[in-house]
C-alpha atoms as a PDB file:
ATOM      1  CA  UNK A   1      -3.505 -15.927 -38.861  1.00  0.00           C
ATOM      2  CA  UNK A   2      -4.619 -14.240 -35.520  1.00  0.00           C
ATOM      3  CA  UNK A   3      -1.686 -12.261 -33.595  1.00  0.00           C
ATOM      4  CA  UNK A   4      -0.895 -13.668 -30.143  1.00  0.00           C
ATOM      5  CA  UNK A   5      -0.734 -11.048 -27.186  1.00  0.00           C
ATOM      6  CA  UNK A   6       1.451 -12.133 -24.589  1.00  0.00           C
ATOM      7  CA  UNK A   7      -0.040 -11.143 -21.201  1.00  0.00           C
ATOM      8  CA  UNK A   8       2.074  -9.744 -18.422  1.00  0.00           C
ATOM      9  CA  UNK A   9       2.079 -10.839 -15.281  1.00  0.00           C
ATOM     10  CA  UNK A  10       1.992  -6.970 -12.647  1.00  0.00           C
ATOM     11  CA  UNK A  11       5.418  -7.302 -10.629  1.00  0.00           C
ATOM     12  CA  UNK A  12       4.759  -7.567  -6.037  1.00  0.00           C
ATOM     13  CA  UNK A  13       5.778  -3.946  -6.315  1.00  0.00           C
ATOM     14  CA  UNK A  14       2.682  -3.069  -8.819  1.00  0.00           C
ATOM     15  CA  UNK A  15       0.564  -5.745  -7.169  1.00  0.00           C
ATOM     16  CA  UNK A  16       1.145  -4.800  -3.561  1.00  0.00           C
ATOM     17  CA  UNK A  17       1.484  -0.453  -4.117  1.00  0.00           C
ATOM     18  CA  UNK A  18       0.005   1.090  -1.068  1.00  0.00           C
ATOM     19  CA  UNK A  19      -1.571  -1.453   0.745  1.00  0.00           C
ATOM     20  CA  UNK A  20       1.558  -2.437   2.469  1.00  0.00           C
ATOM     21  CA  UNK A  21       1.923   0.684   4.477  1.00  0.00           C
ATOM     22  CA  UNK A  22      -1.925   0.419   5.450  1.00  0.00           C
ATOM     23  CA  UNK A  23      -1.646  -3.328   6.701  1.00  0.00           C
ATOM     24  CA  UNK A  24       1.435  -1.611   9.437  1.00  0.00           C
ATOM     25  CA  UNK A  25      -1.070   0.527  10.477  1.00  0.00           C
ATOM     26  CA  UNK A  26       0.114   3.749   8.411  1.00  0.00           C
ATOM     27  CA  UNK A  27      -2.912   4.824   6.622  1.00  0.00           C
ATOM     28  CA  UNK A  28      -3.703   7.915   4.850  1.00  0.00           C
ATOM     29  CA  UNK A  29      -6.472   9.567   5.924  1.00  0.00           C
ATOM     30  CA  UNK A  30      -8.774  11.921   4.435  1.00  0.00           C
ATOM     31  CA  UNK A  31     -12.333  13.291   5.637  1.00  0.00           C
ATOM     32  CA  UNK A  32     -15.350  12.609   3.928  1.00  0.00           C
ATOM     33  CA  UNK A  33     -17.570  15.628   4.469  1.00  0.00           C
ATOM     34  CA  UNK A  34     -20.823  13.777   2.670  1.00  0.00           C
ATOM     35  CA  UNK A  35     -22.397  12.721   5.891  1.00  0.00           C
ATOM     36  CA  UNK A  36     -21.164  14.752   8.856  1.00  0.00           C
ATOM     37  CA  UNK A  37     -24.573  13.388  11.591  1.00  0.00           C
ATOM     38  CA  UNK A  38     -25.000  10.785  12.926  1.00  0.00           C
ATOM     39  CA  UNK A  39     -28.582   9.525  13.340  1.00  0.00           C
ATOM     40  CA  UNK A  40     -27.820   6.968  15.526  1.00  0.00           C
ATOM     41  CA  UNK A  41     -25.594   8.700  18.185  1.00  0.00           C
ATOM     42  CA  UNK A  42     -27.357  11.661  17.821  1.00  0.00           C
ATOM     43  CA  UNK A  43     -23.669  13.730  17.149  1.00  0.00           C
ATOM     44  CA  UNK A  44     -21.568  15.687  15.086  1.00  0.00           C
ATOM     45  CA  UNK A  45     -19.281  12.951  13.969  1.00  0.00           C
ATOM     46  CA  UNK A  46     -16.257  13.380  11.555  1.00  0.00           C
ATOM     47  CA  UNK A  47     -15.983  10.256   9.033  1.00  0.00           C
ATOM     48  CA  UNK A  48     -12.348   9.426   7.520  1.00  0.00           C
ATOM     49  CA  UNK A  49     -11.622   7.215   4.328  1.00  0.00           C
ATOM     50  CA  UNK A  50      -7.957   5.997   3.625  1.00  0.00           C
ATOM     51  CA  UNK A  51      -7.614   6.306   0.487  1.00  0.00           C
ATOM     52  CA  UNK A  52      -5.122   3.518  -0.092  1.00  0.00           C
ATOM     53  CA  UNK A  53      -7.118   0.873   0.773  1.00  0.00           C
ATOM     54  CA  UNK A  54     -11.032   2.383   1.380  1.00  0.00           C
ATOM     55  CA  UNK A  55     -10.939   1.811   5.290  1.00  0.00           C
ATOM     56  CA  UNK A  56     -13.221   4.121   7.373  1.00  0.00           C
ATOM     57  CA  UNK A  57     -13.327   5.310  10.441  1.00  0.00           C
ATOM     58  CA  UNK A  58     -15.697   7.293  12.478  1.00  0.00           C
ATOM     59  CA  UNK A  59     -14.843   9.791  15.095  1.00  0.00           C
ATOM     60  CA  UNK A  60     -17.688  11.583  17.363  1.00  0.00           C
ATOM     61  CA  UNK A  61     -17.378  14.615  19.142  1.00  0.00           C
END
């Protein structure tokens, strides 16, 4: 006989864990220093990533 291994559904709080503060607009922001010109602007430009939910953002000086 084969065992049976129930599968368990995550809970909202699991499913949902850090995305709900991005969707009210409260992300967490971190720089990405890969790739700091722009070749298209032709600036210095400072990229950010949230790291919740992979958003990005670019802001040129």
């Amino acid at each position: 006989m084969t065992n049976v291994v129930p599968f368990k559904r995550p809970s909202p709080k699991q499913k949902h864990k850090g995305k709900t503060l991005c969707k009210s607009g409260f992300h967490k922001w971190q720089v990405v220093t890969s790739q700091q010109f722009d070749t298209k602007q032709g600036k210095l430009v400072t990229r950010y990533k949230c790291e919740r939910c992979g958003k990005e953002k670019v802001e040129a000086h």
